[in-house]
Protein backbone atom coordinates (compact mmCIF):
# COMPACT_ATOMS: atom_id res chain seq x y z
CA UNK A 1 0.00 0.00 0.00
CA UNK A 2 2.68 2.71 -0.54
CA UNK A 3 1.89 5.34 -2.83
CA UNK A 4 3.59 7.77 -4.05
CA UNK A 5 1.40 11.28 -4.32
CA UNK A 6 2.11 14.77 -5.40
CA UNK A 7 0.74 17.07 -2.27
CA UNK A 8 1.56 20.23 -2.09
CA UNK A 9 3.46 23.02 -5.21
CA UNK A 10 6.48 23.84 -5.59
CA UNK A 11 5.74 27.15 -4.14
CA UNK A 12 4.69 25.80 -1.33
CA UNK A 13 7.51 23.26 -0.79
CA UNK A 14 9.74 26.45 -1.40
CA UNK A 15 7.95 28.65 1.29
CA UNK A 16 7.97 25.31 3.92
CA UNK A 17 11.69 24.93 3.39
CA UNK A 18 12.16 28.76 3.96
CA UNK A 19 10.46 28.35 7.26
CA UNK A 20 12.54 25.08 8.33
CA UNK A 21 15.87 26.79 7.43
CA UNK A 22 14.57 29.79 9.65
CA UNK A 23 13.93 27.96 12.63
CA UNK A 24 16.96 25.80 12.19
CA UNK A 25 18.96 28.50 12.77
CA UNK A 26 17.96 29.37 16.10
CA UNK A 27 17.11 26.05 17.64
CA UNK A 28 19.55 23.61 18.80
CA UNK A 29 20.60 20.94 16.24
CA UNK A 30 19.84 16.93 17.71
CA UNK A 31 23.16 16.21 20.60
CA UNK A 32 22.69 12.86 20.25
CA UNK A 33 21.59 9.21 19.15
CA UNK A 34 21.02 8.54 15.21
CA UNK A 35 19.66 11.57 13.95
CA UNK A 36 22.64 14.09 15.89
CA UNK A 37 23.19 16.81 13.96
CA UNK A 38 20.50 17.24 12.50
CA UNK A 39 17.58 20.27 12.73
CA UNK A 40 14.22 18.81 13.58
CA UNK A 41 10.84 20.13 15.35
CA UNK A 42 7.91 18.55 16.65
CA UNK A 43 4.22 19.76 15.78
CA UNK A 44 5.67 23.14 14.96
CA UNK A 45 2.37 25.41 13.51
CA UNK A 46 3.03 25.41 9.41
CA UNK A 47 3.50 21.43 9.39
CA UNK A 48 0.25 20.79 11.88
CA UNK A 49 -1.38 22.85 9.55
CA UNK A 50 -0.45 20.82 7.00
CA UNK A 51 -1.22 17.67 8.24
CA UNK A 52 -4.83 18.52 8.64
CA UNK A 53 -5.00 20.54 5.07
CA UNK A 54 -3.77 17.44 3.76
CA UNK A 55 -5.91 14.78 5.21
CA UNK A 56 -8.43 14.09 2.80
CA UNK A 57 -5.71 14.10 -0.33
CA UNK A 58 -3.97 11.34 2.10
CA UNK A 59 -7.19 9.67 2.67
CA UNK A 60 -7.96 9.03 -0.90
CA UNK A 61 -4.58 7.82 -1.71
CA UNK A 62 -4.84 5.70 1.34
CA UNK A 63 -8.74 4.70 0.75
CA UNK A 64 -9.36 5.09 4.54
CA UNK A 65 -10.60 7.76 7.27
CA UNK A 66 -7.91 8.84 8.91
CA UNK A 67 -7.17 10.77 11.93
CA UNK A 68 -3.87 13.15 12.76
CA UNK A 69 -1.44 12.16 15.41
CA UNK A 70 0.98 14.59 14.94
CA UNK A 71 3.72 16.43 12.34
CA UNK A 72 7.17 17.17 12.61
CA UNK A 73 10.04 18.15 10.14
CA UNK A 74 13.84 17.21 9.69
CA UNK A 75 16.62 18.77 7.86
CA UNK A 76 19.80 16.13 7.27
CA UNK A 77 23.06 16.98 6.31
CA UNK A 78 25.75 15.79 4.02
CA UNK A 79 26.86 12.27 5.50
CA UNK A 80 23.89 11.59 7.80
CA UNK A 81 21.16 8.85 7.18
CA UNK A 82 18.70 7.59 8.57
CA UNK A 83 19.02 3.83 9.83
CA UNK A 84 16.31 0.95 9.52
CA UNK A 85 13.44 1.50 11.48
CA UNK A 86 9.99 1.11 12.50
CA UNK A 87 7.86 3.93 14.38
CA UNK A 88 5.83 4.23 17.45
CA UNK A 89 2.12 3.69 16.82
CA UNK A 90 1.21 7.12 16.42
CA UNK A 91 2.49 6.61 13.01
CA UNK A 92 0.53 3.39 11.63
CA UNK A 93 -0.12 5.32 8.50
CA UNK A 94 2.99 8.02 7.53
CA UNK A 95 3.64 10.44 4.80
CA UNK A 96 7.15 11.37 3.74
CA UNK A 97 6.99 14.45 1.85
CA UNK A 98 10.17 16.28 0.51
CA UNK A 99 9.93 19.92 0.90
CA UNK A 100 13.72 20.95 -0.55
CA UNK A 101 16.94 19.83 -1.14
CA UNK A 102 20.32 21.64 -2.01
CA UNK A 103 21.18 19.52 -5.58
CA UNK A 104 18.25 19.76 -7.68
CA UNK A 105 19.76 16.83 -9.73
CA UNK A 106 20.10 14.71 -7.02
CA UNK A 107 17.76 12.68 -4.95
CA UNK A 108 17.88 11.02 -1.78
CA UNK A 109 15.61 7.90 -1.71
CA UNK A 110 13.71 6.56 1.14
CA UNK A 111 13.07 2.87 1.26
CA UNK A 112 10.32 0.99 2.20
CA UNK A 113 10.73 -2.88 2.96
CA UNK A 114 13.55 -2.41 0.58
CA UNK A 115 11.72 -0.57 -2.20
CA UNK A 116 13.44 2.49 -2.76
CA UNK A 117 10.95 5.78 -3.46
CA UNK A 118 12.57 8.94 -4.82
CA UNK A 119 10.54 11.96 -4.64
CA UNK A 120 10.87 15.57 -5.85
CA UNK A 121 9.85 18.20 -3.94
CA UNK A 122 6.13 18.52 -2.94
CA UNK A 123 5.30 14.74 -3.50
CA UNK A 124 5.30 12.05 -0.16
CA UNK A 125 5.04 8.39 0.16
CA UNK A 126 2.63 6.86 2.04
CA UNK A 127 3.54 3.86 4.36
CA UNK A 128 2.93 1.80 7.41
CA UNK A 129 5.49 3.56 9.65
CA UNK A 130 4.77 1.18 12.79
CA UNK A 131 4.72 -1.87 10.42
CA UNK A 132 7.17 -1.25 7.26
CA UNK A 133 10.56 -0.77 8.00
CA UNK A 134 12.14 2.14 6.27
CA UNK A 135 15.52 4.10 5.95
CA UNK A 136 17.57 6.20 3.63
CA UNK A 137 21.20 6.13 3.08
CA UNK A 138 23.74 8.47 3.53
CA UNK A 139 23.46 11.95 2.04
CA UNK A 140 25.79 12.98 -0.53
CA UNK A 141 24.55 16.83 -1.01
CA UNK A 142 24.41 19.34 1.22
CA UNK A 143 21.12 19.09 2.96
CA UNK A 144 17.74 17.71 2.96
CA UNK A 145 14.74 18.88 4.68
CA UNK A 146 11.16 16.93 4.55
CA UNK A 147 8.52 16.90 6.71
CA UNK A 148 6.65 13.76 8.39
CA UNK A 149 3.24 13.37 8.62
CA UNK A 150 1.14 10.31 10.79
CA UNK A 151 -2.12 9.63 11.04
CA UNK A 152 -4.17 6.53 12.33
CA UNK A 153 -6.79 4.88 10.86
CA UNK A 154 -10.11 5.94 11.86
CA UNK A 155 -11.62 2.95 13.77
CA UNK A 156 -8.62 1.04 13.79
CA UNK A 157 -6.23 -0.75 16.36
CA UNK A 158 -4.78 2.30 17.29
CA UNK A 159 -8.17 4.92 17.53
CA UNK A 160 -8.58 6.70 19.75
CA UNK A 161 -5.82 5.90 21.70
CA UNK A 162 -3.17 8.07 19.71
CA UNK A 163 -5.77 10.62 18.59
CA UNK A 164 -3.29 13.99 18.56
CA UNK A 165 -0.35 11.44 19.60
CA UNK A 166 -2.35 12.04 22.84
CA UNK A 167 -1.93 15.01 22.98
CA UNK A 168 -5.57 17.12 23.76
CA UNK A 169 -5.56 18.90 20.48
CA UNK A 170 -2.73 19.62 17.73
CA UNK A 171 -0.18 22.51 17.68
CA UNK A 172 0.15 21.53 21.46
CA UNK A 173 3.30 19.96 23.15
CA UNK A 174 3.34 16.67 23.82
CA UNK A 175 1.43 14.95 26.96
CA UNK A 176 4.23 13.86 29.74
């Protein structure tokens, strides 16, 4: 069930990236563990806003009601990955979306249960992010920034349990 969808412009992807660039530059960069050294923030206002605007384009790639858990974005930089994982249950369904890179030629793939996705700017990948185990590889241009969106299915396993990533409403910080 992984799709790949276009989502938002290029505009937009353009103005997003603006905004993570700002913010990277006055919060601190990750210390430690597999993503150190790289900028990153949870449920920060222009990507909540996103995950709800984009919902029901998610849902119809998806074919299910969904409901948000929560968004955050990442920039990476030359020579960092990110390792083989699977997420917290928050994220049964995930979007990667790429919002701007430094090479225009390049791309920096993300794999899904080994199936490698490359997307340009504006366009995500939906996936199973508590089931699917997915990565990318090192970085070879200057910097990457995308943003992550999860959802859970409405009525599912998971619902209403992680409703917000139980949190009491979006654009809040997270519950203890």
């Amino acid at each position: 069930m992984n799709k790949v969808l276009n989502l938002i412009s290029r505009d937009m992807s353009d103005y997003l990236t603006s905004h993570c660039h700002t913010i990277g530059k006055v919060i601190d960069k990750v210390q430690d563990g597999p993503f150190a050294g790289c900028t990153n923030f949870y449920a920060d206002a222009p990507t909540e806003a996103l995950l709800l605007y984009l919902k029901n384009k998610i849902e119809e790639g998806y074919q299910k009601e969904l409901i948000p858990t929560y968004s955050f974005w990442r920039t990476y930089y030359k020579g960092q990955c990110c390792p083989p994982h699977k997420d917290r249950e928050s994220c049964e369904v995930s979007v990667t979306l790429c919002l701007g890179k430094s090479d225009s030629n390049n791309n920096w793939g993300i794999y899904v249960e080994g199936k490698e996705f490359v997307l340009e700017e504006g366009q995500g990948v939906i996936y199973k992010g508590c089931e699917q185990e997915h990565w990318r590889n090192d970085l070879e241009y200057d910097w990457h920034t995308q943003v992550f969106l999860h959802y859970i299915e409405k009525e599912g396993k998971y619902d209403p349990m992680f409703k917000y990533d139980k949190r009491h409403f979006l654009y809040a910080d997270p519950v203890g």
